[in-house]
C-alpha atoms as a PDB file:
ATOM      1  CA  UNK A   1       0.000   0.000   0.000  1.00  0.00           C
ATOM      2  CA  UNK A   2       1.057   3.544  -0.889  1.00  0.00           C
ATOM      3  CA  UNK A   3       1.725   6.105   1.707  1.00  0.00           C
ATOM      4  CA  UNK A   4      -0.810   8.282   0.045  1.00  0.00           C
ATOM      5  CA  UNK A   5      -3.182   5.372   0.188  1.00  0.00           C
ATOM      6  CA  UNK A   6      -3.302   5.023   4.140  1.00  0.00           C
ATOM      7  CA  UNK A   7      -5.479   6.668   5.698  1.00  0.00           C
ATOM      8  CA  UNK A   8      -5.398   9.923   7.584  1.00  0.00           C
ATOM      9  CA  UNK A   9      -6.451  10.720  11.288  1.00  0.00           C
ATOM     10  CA  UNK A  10      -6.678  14.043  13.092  1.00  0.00           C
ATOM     11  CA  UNK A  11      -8.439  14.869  16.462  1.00  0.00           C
ATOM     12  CA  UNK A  12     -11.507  17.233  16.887  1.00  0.00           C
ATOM     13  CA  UNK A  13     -10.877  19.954  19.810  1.00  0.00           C
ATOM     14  CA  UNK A  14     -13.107  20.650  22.067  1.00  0.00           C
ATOM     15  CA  UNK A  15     -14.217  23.656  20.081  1.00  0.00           C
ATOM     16  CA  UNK A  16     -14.504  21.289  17.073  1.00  0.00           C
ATOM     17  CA  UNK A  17     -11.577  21.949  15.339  1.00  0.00           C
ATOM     18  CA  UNK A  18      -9.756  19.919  12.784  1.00  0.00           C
ATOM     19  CA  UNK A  19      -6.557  20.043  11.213  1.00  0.00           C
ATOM     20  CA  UNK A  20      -6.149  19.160   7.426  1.00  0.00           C
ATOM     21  CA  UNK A  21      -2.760  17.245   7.536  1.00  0.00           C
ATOM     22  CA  UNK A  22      -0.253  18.626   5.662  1.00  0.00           C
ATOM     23  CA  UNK A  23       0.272  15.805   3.103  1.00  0.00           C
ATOM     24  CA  UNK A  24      -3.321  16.173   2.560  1.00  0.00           C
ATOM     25  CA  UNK A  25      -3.166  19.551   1.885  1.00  0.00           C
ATOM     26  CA  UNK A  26      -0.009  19.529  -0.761  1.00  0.00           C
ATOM     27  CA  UNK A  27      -2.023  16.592  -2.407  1.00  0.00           C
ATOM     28  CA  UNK A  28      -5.433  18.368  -2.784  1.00  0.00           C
ATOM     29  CA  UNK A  29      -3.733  21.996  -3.304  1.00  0.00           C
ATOM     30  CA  UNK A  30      -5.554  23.314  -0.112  1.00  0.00           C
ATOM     31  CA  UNK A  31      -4.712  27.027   0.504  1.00  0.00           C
ATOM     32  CA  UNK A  32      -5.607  29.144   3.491  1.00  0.00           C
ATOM     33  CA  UNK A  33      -8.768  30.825   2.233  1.00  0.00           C
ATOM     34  CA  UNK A  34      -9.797  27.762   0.672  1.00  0.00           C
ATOM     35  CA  UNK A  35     -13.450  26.544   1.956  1.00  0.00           C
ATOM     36  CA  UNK A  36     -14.350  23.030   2.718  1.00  0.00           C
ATOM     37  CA  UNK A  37     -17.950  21.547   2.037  1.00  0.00           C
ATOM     38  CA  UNK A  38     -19.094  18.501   4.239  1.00  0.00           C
ATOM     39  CA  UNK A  39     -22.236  16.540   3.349  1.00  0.00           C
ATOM     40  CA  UNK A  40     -23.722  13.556   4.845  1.00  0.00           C
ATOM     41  CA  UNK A  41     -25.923  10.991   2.847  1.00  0.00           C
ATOM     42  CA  UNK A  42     -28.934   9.379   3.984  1.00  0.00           C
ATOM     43  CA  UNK A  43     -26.831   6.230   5.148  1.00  0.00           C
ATOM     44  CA  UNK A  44     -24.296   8.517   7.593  1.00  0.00           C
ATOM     45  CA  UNK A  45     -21.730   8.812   4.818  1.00  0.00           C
ATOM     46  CA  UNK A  46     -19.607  11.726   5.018  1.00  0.00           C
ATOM     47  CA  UNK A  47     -18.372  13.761   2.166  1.00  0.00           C
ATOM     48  CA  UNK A  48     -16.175  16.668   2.143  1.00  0.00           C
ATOM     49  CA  UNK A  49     -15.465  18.951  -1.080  1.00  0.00           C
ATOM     50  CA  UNK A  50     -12.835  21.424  -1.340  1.00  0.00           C
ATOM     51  CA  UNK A  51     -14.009  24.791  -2.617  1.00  0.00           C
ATOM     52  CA  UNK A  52     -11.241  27.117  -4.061  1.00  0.00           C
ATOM     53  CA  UNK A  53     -10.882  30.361  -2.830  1.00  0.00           C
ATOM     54  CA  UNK A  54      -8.464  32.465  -4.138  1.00  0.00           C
ATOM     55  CA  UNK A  55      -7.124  35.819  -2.873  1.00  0.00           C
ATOM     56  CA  UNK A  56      -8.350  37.109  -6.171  1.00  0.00           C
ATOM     57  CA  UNK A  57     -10.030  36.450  -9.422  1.00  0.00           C
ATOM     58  CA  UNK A  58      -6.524  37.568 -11.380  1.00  0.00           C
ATOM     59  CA  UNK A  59      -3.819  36.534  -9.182  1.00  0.00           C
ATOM     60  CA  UNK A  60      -2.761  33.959 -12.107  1.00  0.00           C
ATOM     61  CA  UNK A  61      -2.285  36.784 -14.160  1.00  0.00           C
ATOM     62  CA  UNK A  62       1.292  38.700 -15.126  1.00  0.00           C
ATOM     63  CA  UNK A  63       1.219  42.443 -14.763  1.00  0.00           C
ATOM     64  CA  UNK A  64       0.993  44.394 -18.089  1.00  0.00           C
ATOM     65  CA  UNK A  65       2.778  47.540 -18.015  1.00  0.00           C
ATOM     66  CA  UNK A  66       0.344  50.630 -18.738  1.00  0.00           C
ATOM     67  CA  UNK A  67       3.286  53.082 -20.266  1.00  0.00           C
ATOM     68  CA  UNK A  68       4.554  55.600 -18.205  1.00  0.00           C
ATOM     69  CA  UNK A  69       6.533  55.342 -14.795  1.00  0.00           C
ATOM     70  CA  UNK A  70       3.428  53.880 -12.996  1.00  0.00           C
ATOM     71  CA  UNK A  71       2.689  57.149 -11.021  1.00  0.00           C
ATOM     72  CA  UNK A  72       0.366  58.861 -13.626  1.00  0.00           C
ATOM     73  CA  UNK A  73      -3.725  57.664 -13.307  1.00  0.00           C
ATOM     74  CA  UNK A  74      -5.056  54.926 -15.868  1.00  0.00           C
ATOM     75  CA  UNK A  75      -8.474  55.399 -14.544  1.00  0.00           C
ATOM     76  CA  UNK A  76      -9.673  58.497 -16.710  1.00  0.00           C
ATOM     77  CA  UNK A  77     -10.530  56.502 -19.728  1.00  0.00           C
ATOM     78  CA  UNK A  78     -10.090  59.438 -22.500  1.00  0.00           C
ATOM     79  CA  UNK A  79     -11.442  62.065 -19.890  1.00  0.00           C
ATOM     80  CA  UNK A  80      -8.180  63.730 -19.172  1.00  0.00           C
ATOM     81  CA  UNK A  81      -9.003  66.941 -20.808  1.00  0.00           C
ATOM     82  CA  UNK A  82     -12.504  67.220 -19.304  1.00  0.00           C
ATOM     83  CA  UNK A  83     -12.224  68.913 -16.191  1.00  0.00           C
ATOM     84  CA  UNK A  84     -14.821  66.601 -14.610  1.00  0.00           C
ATOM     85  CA  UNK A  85     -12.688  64.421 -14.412  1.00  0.00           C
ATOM     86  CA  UNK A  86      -9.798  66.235 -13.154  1.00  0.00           C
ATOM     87  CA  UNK A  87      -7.873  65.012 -10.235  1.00  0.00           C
ATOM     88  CA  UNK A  88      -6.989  68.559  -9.402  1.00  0.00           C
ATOM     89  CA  UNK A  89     -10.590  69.430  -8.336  1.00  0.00           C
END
């Protein structure tokens, strides 16, 4: 038998705490933030589901430069010559 294939045991706390073990979480790429779903069928069979939650919906991404030395506003979409939109107001 595999390591992987024995099975894993953790303690509840009194406050009902568990700890995913470590191995478990490298295997199943469980990351802090990450949400676990438990489900029990009619016959007392537990589930559990991991449910990614990642810091954010473009972390994966690589930065794209915008021109400029980063400290001039992107966020005027053609408005820079209308002075409603001036940052100076």
């Amino acid at each position: 038998m595999a390591t992987e294939d024995v099975p894993e045991e953790t303690t509840v706390s009194d406050r009902g705490m568990v700890t995913i073990p470590a191995s478990l979480r490298r295997r199943l790429d469980i990351e802090a933030g990450d949400k676990i779903q438990w489900d029990v069928d009619d016959d007392g069979n537990l589930s559990v589901e991991v449910v990614k939650q990642r810091h954010g919906a473009f972390d994966d991404f690589e930065p794209v430069s915008m021109g400029g030395d980063g400290l001039e506003s992107h966020d005027l979409a053609g408005h820079d010559a209308d002075a409603a939109f001036s940052e100076d107001r």
